[in-house]
PDB file of N, CA and C in Angstrom:
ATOM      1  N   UNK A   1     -13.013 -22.837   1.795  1.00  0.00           N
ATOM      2  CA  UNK A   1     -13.101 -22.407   3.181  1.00  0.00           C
ATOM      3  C   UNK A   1     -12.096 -21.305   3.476  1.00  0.00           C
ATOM      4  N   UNK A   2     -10.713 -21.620   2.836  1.00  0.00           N
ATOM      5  CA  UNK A   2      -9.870 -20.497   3.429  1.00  0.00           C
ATOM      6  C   UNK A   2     -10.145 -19.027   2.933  1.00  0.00           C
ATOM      7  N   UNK A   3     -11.166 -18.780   1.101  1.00  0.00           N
ATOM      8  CA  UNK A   3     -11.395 -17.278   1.310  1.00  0.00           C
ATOM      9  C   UNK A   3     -12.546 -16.981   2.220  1.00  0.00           C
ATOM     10  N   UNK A   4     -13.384 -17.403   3.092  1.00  0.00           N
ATOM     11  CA  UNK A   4     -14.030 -17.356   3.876  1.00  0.00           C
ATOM     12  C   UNK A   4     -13.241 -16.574   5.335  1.00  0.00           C
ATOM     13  N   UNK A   5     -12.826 -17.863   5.610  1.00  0.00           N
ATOM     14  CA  UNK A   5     -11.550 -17.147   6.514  1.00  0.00           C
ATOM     15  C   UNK A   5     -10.838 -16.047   6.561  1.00  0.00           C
ATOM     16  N   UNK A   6     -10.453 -16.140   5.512  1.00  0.00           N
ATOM     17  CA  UNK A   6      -9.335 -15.004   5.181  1.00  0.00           C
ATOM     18  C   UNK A   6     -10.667 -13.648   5.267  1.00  0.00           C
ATOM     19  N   UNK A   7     -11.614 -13.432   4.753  1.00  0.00           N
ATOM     20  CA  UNK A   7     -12.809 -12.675   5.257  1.00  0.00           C
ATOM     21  C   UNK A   7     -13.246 -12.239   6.061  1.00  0.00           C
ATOM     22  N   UNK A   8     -12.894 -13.019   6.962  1.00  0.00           N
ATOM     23  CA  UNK A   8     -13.637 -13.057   8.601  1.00  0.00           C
ATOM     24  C   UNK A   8     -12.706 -12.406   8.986  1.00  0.00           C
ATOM     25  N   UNK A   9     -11.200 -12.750   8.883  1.00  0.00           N
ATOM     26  CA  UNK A   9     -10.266 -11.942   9.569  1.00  0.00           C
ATOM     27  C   UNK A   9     -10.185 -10.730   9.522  1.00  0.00           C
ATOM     28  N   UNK A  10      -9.984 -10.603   7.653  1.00  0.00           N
ATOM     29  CA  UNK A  10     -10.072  -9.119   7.432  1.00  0.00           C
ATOM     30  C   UNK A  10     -11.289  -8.466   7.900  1.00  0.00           C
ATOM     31  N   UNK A  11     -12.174  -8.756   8.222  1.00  0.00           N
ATOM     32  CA  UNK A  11     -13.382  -7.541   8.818  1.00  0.00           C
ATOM     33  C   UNK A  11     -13.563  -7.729  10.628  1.00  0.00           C
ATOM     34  N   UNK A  12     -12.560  -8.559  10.728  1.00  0.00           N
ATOM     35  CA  UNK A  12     -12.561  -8.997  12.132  1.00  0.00           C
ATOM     36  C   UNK A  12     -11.227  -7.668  12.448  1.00  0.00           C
ATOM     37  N   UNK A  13     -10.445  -7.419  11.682  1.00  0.00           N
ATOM     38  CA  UNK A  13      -9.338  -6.799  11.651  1.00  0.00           C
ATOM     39  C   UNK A  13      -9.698  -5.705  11.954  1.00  0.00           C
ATOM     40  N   UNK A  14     -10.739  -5.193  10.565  1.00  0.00           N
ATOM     41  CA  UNK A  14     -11.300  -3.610  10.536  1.00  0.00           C
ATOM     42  C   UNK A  14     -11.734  -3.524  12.277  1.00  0.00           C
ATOM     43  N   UNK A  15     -12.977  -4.221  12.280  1.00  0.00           N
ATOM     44  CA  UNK A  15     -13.667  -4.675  13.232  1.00  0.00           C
ATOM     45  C   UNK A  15     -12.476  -3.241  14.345  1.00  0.00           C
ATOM     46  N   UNK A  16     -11.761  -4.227  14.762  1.00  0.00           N
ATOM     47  CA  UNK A  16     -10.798  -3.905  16.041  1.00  0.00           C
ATOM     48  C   UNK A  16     -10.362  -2.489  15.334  1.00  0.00           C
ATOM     49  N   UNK A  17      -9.661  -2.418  14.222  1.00  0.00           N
ATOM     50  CA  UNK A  17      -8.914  -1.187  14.080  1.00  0.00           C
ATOM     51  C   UNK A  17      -9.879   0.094  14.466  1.00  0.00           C
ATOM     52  N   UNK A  18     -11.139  -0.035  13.870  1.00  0.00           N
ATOM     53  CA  UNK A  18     -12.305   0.848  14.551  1.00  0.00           C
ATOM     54  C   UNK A  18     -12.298   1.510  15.548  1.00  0.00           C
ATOM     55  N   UNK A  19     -12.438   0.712  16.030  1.00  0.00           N
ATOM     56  CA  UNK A  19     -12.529   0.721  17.669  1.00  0.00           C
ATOM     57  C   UNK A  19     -11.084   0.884  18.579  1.00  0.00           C
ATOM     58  N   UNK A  20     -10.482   1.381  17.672  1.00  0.00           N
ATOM     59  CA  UNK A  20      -8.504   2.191  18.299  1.00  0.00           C
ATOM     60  C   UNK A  20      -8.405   1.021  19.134  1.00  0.00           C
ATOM     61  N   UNK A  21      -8.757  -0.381  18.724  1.00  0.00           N
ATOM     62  CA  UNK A  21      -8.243  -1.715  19.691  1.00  0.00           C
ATOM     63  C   UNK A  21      -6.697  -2.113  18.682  1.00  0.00           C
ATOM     64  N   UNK A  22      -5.919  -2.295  19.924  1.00  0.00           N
ATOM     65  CA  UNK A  22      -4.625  -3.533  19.458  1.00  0.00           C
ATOM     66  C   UNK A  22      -5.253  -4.726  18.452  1.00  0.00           C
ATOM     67  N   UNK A  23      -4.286  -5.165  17.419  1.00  0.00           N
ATOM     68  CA  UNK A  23      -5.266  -6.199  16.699  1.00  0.00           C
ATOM     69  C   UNK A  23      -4.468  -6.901  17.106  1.00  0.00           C
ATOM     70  N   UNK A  24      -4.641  -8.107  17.614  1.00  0.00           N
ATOM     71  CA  UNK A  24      -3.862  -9.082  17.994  1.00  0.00           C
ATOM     72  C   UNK A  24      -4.636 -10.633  17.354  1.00  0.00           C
ATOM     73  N   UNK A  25      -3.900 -11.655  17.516  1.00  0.00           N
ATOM     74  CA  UNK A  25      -4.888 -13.146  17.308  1.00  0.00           C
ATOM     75  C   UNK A  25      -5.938 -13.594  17.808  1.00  0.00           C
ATOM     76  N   UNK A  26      -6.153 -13.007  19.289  1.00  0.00           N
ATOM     77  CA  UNK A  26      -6.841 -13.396  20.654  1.00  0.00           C
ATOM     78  C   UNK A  26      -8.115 -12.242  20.068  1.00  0.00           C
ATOM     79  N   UNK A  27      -7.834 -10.991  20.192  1.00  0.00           N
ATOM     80  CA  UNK A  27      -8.663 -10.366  19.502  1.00  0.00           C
ATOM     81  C   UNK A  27      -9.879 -10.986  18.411  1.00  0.00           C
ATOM     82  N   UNK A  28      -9.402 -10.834  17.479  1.00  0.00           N
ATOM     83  CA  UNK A  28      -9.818 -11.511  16.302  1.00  0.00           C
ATOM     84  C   UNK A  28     -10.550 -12.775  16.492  1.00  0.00           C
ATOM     85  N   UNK A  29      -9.893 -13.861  17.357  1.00  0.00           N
ATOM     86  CA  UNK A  29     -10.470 -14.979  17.513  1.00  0.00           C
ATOM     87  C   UNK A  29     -11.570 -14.957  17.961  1.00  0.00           C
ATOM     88  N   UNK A  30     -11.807 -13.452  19.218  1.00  0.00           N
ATOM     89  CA  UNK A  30     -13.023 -13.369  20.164  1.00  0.00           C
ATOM     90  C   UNK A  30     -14.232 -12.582  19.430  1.00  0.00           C
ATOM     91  N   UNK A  31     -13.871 -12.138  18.223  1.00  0.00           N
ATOM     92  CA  UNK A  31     -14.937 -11.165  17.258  1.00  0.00           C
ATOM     93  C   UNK A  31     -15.268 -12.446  16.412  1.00  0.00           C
ATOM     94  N   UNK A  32     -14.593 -13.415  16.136  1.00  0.00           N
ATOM     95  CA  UNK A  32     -15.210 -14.828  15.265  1.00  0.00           C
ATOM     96  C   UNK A  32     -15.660 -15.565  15.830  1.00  0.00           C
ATOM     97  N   UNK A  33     -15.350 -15.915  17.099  1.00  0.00           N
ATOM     98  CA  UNK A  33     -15.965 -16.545  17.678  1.00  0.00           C
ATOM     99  C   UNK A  33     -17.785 -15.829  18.181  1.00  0.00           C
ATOM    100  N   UNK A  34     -17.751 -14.493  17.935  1.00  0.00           N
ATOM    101  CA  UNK A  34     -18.846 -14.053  18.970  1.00  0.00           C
ATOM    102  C   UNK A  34     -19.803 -13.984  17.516  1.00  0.00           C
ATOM    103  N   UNK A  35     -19.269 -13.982  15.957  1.00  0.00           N
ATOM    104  CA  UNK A  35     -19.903 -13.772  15.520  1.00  0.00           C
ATOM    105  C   UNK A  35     -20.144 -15.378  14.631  1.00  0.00           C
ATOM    106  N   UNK A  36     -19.672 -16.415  15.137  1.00  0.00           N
ATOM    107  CA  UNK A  36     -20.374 -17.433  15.025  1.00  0.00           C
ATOM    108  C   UNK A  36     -19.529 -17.941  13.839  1.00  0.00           C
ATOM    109  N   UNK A  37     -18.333 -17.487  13.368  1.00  0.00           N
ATOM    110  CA  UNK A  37     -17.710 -17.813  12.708  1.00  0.00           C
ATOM    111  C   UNK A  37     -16.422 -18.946  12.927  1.00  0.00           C
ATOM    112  N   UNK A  38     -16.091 -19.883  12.146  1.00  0.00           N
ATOM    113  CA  UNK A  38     -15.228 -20.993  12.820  1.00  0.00           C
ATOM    114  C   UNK A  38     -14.238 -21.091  11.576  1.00  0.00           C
ATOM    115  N   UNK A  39     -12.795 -20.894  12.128  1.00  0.00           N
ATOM    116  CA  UNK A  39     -11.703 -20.973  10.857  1.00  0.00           C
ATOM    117  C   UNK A  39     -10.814 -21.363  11.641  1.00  0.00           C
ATOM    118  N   UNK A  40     -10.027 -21.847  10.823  1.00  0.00           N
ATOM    119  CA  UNK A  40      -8.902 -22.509  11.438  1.00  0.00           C
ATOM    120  C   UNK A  40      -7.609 -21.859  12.259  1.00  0.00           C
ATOM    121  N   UNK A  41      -7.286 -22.661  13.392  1.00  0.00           N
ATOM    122  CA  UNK A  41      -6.545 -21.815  14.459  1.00  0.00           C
ATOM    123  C   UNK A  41      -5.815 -20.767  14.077  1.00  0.00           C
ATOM    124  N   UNK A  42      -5.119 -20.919  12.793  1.00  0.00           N
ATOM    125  CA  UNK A  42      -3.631 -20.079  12.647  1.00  0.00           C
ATOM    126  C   UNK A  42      -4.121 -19.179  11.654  1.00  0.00           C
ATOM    127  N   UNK A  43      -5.132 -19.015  11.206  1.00  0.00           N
ATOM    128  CA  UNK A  43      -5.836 -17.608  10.572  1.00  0.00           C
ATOM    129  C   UNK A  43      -5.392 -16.096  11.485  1.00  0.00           C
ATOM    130  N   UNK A  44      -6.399 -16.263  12.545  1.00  0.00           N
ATOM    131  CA  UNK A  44      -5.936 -14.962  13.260  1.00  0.00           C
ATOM    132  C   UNK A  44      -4.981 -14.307  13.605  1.00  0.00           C
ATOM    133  N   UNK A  45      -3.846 -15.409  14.400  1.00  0.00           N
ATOM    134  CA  UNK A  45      -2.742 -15.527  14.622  1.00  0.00           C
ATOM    135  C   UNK A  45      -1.532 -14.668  12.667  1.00  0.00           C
ATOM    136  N   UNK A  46      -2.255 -15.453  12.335  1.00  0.00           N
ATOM    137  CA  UNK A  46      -1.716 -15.020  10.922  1.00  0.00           C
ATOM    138  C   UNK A  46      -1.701 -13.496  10.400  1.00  0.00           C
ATOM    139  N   UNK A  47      -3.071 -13.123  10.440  1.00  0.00           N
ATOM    140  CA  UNK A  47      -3.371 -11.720  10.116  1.00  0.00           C
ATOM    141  C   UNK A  47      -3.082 -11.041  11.254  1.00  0.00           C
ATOM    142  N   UNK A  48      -2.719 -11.529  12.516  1.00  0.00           N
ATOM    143  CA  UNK A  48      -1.989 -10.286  13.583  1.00  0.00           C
ATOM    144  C   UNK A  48      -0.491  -9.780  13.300  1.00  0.00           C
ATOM    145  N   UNK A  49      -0.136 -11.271  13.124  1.00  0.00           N
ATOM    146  CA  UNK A  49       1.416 -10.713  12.671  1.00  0.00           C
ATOM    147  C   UNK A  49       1.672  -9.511  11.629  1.00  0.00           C
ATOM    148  N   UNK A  50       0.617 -10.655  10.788  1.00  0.00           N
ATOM    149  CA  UNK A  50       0.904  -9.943   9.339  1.00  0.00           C
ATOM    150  C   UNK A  50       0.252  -8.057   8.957  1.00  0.00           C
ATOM    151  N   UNK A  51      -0.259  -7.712  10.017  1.00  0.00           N
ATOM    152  CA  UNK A  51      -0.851  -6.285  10.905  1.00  0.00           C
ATOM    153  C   UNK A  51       0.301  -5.711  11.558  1.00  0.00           C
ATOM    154  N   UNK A  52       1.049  -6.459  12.382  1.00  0.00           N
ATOM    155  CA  UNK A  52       1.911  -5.745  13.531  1.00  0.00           C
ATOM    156  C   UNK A  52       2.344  -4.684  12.629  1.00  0.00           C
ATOM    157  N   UNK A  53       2.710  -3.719  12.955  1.00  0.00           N
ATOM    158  CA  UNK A  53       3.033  -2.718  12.927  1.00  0.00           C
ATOM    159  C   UNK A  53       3.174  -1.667  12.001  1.00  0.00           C
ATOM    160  N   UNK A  54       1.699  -1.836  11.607  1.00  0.00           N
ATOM    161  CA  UNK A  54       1.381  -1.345  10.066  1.00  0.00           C
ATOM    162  C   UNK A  54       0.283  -0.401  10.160  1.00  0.00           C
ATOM    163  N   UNK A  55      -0.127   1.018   9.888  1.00  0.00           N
ATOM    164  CA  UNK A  55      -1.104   1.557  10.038  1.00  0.00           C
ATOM    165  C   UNK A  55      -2.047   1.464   9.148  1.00  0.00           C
ATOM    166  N   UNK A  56      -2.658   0.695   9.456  1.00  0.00           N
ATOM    167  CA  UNK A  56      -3.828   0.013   8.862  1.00  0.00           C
ATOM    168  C   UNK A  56      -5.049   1.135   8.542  1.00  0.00           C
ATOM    169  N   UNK A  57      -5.302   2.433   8.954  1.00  0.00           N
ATOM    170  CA  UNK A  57      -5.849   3.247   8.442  1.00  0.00           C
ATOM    171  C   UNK A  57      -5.092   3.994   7.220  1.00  0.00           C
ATOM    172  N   UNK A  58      -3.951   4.510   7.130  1.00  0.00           N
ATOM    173  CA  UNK A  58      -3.287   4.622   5.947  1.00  0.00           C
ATOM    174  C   UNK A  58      -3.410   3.980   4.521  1.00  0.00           C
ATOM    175  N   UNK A  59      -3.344   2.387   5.236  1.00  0.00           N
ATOM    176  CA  UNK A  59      -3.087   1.281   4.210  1.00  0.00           C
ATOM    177  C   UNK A  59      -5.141   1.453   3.556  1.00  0.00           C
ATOM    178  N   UNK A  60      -5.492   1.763   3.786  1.00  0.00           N
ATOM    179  CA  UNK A  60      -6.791   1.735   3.603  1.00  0.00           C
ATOM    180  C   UNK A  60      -7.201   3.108   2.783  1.00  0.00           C
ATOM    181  N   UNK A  61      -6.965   4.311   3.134  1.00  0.00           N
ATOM    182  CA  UNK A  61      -6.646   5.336   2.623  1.00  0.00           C
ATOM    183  C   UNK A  61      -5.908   5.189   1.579  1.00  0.00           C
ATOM    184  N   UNK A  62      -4.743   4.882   1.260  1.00  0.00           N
ATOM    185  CA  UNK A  62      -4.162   4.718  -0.240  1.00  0.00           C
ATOM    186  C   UNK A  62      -4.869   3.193  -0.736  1.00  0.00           C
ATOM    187  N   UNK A  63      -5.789   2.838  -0.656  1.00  0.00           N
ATOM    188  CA  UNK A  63      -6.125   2.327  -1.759  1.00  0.00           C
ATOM    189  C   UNK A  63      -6.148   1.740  -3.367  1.00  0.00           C
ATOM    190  N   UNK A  64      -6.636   3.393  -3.648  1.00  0.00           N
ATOM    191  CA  UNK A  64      -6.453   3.992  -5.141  1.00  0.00           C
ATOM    192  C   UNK A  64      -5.344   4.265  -5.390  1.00  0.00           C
ATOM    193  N   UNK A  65      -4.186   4.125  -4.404  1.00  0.00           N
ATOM    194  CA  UNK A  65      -3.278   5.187  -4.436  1.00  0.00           C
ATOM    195  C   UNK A  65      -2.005   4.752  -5.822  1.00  0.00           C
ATOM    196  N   UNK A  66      -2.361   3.184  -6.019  1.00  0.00           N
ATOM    197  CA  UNK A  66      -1.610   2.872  -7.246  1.00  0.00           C
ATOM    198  C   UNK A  66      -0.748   1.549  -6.909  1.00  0.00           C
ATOM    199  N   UNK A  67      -0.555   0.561  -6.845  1.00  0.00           N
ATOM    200  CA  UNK A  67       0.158  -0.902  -6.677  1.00  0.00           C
ATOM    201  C   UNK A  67       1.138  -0.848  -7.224  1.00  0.00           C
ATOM    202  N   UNK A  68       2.205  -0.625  -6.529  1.00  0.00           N
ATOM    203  CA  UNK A  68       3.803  -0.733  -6.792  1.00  0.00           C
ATOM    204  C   UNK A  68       4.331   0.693  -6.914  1.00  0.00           C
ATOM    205  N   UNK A  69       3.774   1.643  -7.192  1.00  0.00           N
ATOM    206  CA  UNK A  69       4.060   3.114  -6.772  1.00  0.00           C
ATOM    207  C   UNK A  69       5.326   3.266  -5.866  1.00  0.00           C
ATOM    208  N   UNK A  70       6.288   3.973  -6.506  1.00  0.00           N
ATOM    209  CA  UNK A  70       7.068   4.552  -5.755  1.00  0.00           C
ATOM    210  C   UNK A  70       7.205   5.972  -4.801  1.00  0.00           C
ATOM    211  N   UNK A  71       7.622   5.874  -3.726  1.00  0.00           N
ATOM    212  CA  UNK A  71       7.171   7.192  -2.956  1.00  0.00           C
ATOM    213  C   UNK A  71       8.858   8.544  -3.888  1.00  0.00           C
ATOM    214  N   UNK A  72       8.103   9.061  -3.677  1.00  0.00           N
ATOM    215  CA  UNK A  72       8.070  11.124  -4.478  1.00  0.00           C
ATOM    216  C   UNK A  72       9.896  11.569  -3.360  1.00  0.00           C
ATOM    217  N   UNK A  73      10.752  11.177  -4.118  1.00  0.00           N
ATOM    218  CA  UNK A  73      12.025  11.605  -3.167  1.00  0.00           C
ATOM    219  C   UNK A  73      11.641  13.021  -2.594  1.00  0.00           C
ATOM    220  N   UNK A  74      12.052  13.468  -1.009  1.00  0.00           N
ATOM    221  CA  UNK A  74      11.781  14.303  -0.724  1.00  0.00           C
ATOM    222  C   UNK A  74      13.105  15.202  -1.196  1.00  0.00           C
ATOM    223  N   UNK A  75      12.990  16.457  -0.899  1.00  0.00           N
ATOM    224  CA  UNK A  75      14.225  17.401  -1.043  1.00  0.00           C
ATOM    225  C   UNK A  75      15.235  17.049  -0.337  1.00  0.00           C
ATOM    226  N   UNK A  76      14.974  16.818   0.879  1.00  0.00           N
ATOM    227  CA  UNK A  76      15.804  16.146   2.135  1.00  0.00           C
ATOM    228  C   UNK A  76      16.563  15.502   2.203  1.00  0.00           C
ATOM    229  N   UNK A  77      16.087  14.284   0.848  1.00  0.00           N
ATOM    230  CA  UNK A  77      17.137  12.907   0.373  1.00  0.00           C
ATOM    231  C   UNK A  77      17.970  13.288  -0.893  1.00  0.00           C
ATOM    232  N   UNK A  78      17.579  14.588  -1.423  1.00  0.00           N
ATOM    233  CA  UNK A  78      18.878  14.698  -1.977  1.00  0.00           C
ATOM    234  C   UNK A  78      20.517  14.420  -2.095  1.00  0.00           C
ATOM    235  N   UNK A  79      20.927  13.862  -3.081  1.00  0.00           N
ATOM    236  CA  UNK A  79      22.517  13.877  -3.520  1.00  0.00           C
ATOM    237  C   UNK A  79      23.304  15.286  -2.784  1.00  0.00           C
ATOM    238  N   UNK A  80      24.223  14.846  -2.309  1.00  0.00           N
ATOM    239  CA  UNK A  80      25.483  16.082  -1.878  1.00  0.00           C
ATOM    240  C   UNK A  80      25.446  16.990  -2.992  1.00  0.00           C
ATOM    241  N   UNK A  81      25.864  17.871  -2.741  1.00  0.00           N
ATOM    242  CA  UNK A  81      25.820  18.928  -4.019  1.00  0.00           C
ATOM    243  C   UNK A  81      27.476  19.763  -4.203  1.00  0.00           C
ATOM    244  N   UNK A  82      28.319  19.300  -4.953  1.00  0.00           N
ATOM    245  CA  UNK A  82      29.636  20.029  -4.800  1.00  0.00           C
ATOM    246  C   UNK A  82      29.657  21.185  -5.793  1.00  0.00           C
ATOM    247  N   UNK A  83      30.403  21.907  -5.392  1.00  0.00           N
ATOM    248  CA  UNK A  83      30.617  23.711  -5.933  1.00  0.00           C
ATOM    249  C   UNK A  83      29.711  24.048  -5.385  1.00  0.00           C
ATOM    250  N   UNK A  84      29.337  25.493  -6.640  1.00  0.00           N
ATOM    251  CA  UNK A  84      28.535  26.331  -6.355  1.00  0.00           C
ATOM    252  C   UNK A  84      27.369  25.943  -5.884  1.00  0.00           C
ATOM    253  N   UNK A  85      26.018  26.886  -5.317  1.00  0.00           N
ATOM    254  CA  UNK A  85      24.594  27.214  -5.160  1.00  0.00           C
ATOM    255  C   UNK A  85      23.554  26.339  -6.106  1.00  0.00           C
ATOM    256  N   UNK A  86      23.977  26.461  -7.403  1.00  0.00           N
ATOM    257  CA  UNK A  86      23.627  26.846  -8.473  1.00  0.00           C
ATOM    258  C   UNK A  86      23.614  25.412  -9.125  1.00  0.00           C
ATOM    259  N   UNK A  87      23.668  24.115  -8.767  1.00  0.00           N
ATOM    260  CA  UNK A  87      23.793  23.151  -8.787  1.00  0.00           C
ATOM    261  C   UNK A  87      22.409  22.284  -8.555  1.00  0.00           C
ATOM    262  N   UNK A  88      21.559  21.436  -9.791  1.00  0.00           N
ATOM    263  CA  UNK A  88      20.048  20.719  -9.497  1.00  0.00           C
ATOM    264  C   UNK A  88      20.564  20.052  -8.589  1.00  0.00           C
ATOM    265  N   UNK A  89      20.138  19.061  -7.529  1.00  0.00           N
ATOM    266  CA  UNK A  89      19.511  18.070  -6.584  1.00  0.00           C
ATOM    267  C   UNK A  89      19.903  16.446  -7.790  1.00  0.00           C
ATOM    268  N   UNK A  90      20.819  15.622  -7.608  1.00  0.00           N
ATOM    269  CA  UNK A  90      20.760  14.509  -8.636  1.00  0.00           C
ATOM    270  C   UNK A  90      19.722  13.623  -8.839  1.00  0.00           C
ATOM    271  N   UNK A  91      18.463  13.796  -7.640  1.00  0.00           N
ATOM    272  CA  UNK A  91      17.048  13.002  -7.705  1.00  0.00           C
ATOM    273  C   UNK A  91      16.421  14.088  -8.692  1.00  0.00           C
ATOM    274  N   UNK A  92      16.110  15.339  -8.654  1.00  0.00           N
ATOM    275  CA  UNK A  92      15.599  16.151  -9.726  1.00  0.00           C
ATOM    276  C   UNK A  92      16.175  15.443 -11.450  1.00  0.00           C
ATOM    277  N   UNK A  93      17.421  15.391 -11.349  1.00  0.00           N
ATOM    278  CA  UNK A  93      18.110  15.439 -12.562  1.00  0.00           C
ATOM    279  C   UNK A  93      17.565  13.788 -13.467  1.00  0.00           C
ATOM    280  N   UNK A  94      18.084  13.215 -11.814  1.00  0.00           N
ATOM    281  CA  UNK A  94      17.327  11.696 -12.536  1.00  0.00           C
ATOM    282  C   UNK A  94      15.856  11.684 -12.991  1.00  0.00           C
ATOM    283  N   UNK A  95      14.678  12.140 -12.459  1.00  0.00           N
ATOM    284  CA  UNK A  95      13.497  12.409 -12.678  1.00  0.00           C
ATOM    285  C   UNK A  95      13.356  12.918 -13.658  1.00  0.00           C
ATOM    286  N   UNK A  96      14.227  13.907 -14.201  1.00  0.00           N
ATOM    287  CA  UNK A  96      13.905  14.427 -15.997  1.00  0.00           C
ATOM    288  C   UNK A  96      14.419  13.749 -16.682  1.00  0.00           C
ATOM    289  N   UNK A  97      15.722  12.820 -16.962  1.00  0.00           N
ATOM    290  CA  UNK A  97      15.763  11.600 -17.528  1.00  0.00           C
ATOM    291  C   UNK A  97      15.003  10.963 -17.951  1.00  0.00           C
ATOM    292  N   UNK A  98      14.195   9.946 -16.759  1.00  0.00           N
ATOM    293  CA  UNK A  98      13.592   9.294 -16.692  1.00  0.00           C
ATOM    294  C   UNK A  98      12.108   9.183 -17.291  1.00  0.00           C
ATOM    295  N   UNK A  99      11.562  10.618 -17.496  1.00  0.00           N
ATOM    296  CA  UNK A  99       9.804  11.045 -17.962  1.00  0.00           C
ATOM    297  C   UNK A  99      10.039  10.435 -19.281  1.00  0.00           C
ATOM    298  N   UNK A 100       9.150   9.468 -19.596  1.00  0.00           N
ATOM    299  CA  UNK A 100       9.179   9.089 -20.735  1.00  0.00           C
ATOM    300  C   UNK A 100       8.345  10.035 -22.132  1.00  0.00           C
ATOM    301  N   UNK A 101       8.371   9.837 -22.909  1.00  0.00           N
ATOM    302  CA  UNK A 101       7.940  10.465 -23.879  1.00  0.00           C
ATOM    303  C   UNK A 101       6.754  10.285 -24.554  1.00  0.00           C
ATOM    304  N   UNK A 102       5.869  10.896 -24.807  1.00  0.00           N
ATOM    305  CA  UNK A 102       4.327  10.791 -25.171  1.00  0.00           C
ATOM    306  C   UNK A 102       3.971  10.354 -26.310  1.00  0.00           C
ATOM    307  N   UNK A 103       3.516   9.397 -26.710  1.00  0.00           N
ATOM    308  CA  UNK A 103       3.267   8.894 -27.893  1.00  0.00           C
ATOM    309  C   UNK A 103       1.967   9.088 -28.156  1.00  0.00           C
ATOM    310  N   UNK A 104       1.569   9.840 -29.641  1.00  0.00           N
ATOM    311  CA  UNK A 104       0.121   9.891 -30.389  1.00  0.00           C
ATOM    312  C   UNK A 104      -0.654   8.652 -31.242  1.00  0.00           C
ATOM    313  N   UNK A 105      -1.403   8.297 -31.391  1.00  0.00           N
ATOM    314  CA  UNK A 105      -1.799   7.579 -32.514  1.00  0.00           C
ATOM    315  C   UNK A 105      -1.496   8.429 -33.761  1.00  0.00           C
ATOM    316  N   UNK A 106      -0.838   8.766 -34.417  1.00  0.00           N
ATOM    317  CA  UNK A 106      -0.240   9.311 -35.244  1.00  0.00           C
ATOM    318  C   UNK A 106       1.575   8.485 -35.707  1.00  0.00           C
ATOM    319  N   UNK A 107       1.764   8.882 -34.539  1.00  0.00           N
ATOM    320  CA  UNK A 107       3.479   7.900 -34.053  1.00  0.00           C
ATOM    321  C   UNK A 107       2.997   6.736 -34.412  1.00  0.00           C
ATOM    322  N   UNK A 108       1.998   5.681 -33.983  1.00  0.00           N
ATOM    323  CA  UNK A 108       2.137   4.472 -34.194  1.00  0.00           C
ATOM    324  C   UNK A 108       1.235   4.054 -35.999  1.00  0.00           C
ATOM    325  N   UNK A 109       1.107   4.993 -36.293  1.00  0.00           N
ATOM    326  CA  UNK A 109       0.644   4.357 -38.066  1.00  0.00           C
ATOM    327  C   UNK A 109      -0.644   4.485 -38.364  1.00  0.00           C
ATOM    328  N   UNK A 110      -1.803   4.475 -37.009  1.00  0.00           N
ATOM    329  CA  UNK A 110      -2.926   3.707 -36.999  1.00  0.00           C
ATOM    330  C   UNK A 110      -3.556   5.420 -36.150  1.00  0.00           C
ATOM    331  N   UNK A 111      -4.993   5.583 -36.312  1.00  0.00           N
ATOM    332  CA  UNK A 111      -5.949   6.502 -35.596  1.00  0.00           C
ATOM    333  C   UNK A 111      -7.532   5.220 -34.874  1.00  0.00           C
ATOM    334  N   UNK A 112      -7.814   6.029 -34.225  1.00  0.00           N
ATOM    335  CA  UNK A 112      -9.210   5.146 -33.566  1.00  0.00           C
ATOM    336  C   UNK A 112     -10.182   5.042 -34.278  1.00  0.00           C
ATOM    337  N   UNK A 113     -10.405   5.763 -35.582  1.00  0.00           N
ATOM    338  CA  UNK A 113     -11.458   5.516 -36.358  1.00  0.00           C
ATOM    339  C   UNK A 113     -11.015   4.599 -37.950  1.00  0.00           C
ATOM    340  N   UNK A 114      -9.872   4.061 -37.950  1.00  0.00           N
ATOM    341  CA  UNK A 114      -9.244   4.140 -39.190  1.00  0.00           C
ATOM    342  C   UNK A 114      -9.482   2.483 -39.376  1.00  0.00           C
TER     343      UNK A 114
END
C-alpha cells in the first residue's frame, strides 16, 4: 500500500506544482481525495514538508543530471590569492590534481576480443 501512496502523492505533487499552486498537505489531500484515492493521513503531510522549499521544477529538470554530483566551484569561491596577478585560483589547482588518469585495455593485460 505505501508504494501506492507514495504515488499518489508524488503526482498529486506534480499535480499542484503545474498549476504554480503552493504544495502543501491540505492540497494534496484534496487532489486524492477528488481522485478517489485513500492513503494514510501522514502521507501528504509528509511529502509537503519534505517539498517545502525546494524547486521542484529544477529538481525535475536535473534528472539525468547525475546522483551525488558535485556542483562546478564558481570563480567567485575562489581561495585568496597572495602576491602577484599571476597566481591559479586553489579550486583550479585542486581540480588538476584531482582528474584521474585514463586507463586502456591495454594497461589492464586483457583487450575485448581476446
Amino acid at each position: 500500500m505505501s508504494s501506492k501512496a507514495e504515488l499518489a502523492c508524488v503526482y498529486a505533487s506534480l499535480i499542484l506544482r503545474d498549476d504554480d499552486v503552493a504544495i502543501t498537505g491540505d492540497k494534496i489531500s484534496t487532489i486524492l481525495k477528488a481522485a478517489g484515492v485513500t492513503v494514510e493521513p501522514y502521507w501528504p503531510s509528509l511529502f509537503a514538508k519534505a517539498l517545502e522549499g525546494v524547486d521542484v521544477k529544477s529538481l525535475l529538470s536535473n534528472v539525468g543530471a547525475g546522483v551525488g554530483a558535485a556542483p562546478a566551484a564558481s570563480p567567485s569561491v575562489a581561495a585568496p590569492v597572495s602576491g602577484g596577478g599571476d597566481a591559479k585560483p586553489a579550486a583550479e589547482e585542486k581540480a588538476k590534481k584531482e582528474e584521474p588518469a585514463e586507463e586502456s585495455d591495454d594497461d589492464m593485460g586483457f583487450g575485448l576480443f581476446d
